[in-house]
Protein backbone atom coordinates (compact mmCIF):
# COMPACT_ATOMS: atom_id res chain seq x y z
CA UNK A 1 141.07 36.63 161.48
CA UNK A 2 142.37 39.39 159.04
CA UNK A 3 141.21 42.59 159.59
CA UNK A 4 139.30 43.15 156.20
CA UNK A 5 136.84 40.21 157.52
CA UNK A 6 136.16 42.52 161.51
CA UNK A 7 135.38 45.14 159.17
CA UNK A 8 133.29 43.52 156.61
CA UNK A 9 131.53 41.73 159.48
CA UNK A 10 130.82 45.21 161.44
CA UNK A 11 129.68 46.91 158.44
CA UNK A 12 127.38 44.41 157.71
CA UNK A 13 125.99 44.42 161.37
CA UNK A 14 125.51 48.16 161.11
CA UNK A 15 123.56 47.98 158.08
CA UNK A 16 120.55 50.33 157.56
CA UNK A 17 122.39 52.37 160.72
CA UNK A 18 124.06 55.98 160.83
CA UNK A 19 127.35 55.47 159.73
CA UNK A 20 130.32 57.88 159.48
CA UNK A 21 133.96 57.06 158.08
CA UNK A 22 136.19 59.74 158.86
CA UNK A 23 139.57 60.07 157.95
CA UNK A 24 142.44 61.98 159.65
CA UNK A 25 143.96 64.16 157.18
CA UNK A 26 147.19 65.76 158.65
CA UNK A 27 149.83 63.80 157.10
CA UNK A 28 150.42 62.89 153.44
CA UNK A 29 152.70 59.79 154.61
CA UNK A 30 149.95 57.34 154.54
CA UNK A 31 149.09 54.67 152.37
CA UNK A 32 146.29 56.54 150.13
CA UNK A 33 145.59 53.24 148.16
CA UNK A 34 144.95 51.40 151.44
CA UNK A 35 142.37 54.31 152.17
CA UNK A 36 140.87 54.96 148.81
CA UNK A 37 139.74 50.82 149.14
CA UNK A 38 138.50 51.21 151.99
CA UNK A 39 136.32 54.49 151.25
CA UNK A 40 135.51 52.24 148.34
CA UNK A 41 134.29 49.40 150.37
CA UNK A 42 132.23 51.40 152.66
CA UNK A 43 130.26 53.06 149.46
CA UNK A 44 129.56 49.57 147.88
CA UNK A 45 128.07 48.50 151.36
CA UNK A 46 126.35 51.53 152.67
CA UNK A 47 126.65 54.31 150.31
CA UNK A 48 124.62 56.15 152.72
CA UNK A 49 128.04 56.74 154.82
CA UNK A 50 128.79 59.98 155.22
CA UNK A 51 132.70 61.04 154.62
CA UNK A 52 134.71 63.43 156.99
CA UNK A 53 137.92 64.96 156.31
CA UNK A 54 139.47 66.45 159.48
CA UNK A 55 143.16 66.73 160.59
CA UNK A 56 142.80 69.44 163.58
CA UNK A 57 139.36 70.77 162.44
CA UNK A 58 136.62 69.25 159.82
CA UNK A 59 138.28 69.79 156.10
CA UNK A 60 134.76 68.63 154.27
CA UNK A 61 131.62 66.33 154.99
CA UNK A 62 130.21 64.28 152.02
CA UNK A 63 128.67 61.08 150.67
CA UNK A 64 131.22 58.57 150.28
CA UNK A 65 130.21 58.04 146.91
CA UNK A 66 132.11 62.30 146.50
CA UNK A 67 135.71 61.06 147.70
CA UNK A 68 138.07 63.06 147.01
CA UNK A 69 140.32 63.38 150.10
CA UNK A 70 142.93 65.77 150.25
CA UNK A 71 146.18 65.35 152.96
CA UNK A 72 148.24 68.06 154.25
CA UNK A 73 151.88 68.18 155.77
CA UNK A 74 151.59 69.80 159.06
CA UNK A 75 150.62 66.39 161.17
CA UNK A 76 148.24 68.14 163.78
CA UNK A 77 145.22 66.55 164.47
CA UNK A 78 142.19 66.60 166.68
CA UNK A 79 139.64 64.21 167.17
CA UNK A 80 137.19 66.45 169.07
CA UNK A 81 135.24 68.03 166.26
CA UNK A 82 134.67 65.19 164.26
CA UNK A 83 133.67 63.02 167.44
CA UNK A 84 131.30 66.16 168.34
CA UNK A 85 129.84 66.07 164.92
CA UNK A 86 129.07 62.41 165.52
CA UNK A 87 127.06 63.01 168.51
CA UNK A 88 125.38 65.89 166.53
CA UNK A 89 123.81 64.03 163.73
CA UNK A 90 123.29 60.83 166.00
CA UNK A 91 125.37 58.64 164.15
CA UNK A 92 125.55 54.92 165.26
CA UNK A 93 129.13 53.98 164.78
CA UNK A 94 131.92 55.82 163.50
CA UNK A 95 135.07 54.49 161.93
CA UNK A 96 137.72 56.70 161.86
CA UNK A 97 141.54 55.67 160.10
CA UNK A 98 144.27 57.89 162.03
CA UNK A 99 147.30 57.21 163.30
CA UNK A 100 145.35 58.09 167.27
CA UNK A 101 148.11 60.49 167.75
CA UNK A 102 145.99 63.52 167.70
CA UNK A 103 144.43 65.60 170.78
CA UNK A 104 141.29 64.24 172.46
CA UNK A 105 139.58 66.89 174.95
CA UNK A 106 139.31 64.65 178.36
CA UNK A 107 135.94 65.69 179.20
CA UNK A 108 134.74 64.11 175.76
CA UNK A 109 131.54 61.70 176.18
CA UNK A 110 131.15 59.63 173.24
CA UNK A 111 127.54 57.68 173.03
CA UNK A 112 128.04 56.30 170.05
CA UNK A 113 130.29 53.33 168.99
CA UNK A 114 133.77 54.29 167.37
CA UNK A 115 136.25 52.11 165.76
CA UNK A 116 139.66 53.23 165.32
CA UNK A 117 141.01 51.90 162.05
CA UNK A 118 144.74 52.27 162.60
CA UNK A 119 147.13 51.84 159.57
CA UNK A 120 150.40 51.22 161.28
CA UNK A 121 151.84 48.45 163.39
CA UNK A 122 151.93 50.06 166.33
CA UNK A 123 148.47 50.56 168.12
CA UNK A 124 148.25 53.52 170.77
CA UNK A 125 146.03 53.03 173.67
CA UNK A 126 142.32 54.41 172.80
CA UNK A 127 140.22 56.61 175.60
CA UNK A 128 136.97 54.59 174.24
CA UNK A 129 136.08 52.41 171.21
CA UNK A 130 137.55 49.50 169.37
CA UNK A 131 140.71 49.83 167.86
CA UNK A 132 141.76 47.29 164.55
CA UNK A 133 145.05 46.96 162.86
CA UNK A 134 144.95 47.66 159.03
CA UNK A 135 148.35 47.56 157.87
């Protein structure tokens, strides 16, 4: 099954739920058209999804539907802040496209569901969640 259809299918299941797509910011070597369709998918089926820019701290939250993501150079990233933020405004499921080479604090307890959307061929090993291939 291609991965466009797993996340066409989850979206769908998650409709009229708290959804979050967050994208890890730290590096401009990704594959921005890749992302902007996604972001685009996720407004056409829930434009309710709130958007969150982080690399190693929260750039900008907004409606999907205000995408404009920026990318820096440096290549740190955390997750903690944007997985706190989740728990925070009780979102049901976030999706979050990163490389998962950033820093997770250990003690981190997640109640929420979180898929990894990872755009490279290799897939790192995830502390909790669902991981899914997108290049």
């Amino acid at each position: 099954m291609k991965w466009q259809k797993v996340l066409l299918n989850t979206l769908q299941r998650h409709q009229g739920k708290k959804i979050a797509l967050a994208v890890d910011t730290s590096t401009n070597e990704v594959n921005s058209e890749l992302i902007h369709n996604i972001v685009t998918l996720f407004g056409e089926i829930n434009s309710e999804t709130k958007l969150v820019q982080s690399d190693f701290k929260i750039r900008k939250i907004s409606s999907i539907e205000e995408a404009d993501i920026t990318y820096f150079k440096h290549g740190k990233s955390s997750y903690t802040e944007v997985l706190e933020w989740g728990e925070e405004e009780n979102i049901d499921i976030l999706f979050y496209i990163t490389d998962v080479t950033g820093y997770f604090y250990e003690e981190l307890q997640v109640k929420y569901d979180v898929m990894w959307l990872v755009p490279n061929d290799f897939i790192p090993k995830v502390p909790f969640g669902k991981t899914l291939k997108i290049a």
